[in-house]
Protein backbone atom coordinates (compact mmCIF):
# COMPACT_ATOMS: atom_id res chain seq x y z
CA UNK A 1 256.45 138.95 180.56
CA UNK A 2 255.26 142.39 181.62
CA UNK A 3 258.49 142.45 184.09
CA UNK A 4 260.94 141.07 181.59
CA UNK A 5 260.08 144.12 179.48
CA UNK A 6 257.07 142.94 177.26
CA UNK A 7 254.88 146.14 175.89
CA UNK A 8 252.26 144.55 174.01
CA UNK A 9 250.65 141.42 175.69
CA UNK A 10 247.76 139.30 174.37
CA UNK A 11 246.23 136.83 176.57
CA UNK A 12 244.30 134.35 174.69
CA UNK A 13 241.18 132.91 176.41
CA UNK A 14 239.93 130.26 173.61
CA UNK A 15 239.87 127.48 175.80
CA UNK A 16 238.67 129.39 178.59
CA UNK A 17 235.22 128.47 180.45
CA UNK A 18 235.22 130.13 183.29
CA UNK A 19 237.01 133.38 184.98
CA UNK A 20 236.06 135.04 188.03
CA UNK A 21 237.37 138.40 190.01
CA UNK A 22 241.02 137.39 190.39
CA UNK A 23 241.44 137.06 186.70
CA UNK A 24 239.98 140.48 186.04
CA UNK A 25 242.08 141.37 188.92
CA UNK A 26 244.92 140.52 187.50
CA UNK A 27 244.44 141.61 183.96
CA UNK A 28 243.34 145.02 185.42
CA UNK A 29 246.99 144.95 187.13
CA UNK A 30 248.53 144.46 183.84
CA UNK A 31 247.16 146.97 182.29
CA UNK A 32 248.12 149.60 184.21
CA UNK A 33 251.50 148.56 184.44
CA UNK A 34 251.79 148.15 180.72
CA UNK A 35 250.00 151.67 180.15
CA UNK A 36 252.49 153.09 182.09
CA UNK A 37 254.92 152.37 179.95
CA UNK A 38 252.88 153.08 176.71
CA UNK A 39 252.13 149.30 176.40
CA UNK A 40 248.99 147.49 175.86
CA UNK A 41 246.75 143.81 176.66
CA UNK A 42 244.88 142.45 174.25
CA UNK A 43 242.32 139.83 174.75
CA UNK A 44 241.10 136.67 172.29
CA UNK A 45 238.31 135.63 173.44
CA UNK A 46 235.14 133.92 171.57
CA UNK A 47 232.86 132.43 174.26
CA UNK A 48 230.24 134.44 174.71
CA UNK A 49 229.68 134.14 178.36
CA UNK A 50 233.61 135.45 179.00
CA UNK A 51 232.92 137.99 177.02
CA UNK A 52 229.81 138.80 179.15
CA UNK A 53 231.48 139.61 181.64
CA UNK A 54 233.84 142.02 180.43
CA UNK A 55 231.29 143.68 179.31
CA UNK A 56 228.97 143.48 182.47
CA UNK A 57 231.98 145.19 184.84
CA UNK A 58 232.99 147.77 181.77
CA UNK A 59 236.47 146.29 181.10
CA UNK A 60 235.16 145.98 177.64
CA UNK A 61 236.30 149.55 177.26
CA UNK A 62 239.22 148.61 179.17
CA UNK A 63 240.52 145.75 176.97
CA UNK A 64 240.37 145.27 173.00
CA UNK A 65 238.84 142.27 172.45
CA UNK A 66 239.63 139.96 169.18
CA UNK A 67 237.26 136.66 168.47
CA UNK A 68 240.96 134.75 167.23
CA UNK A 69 244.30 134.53 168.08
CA UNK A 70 245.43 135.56 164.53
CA UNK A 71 243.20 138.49 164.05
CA UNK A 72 244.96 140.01 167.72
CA UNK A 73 248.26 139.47 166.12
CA UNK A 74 247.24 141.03 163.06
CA UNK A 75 246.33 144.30 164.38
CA UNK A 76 248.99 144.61 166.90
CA UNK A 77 251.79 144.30 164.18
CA UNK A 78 249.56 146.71 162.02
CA UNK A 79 249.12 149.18 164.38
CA UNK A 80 253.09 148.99 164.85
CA UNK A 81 254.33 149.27 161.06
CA UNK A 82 257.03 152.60 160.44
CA UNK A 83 255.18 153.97 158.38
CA UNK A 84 255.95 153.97 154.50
């Protein structure tokens, strides 16, 4: 997505149990190629012990993370309204 042009990328974990250091790996990859071009990831996660460990390496403050798919949605069309 990211090399087709994508800016604004959510990755939804709901039905995630388990990650491990290639995911954040990769995610940490994706970020910096989106932020380079003024684009950002999103997460959805819910489980508690995913969320753990995003929190546990710091890449909570790397990553805005929504409990729901919709609510991630939500506030990336919000945040990219023209303004009234």
């Amino acid at each position: 997505m990211i090399a087709d042009g994508a800016k604004h990328v959510i990755v939804d974990f709901s039905d995630t149990t388990f990650i491990d250091s290639t995911t954040l790996g990769v995610l940490v990859g994706g970020v910096k190629r989106l932020r380079s071009n003024d684009g950002q990831l999103s997460l959805v996660c819910s489980d508690r012990n995913i969320t753990k460990i995003f929190e546990i390496t710091g890449l909570d403050r790397v990553f805005t993370i929504y409990p729901t798919r919709d609510e991630a949605v939500s506030q990336l069309k919000a945040a990219h309204q023209p303004p009234a």
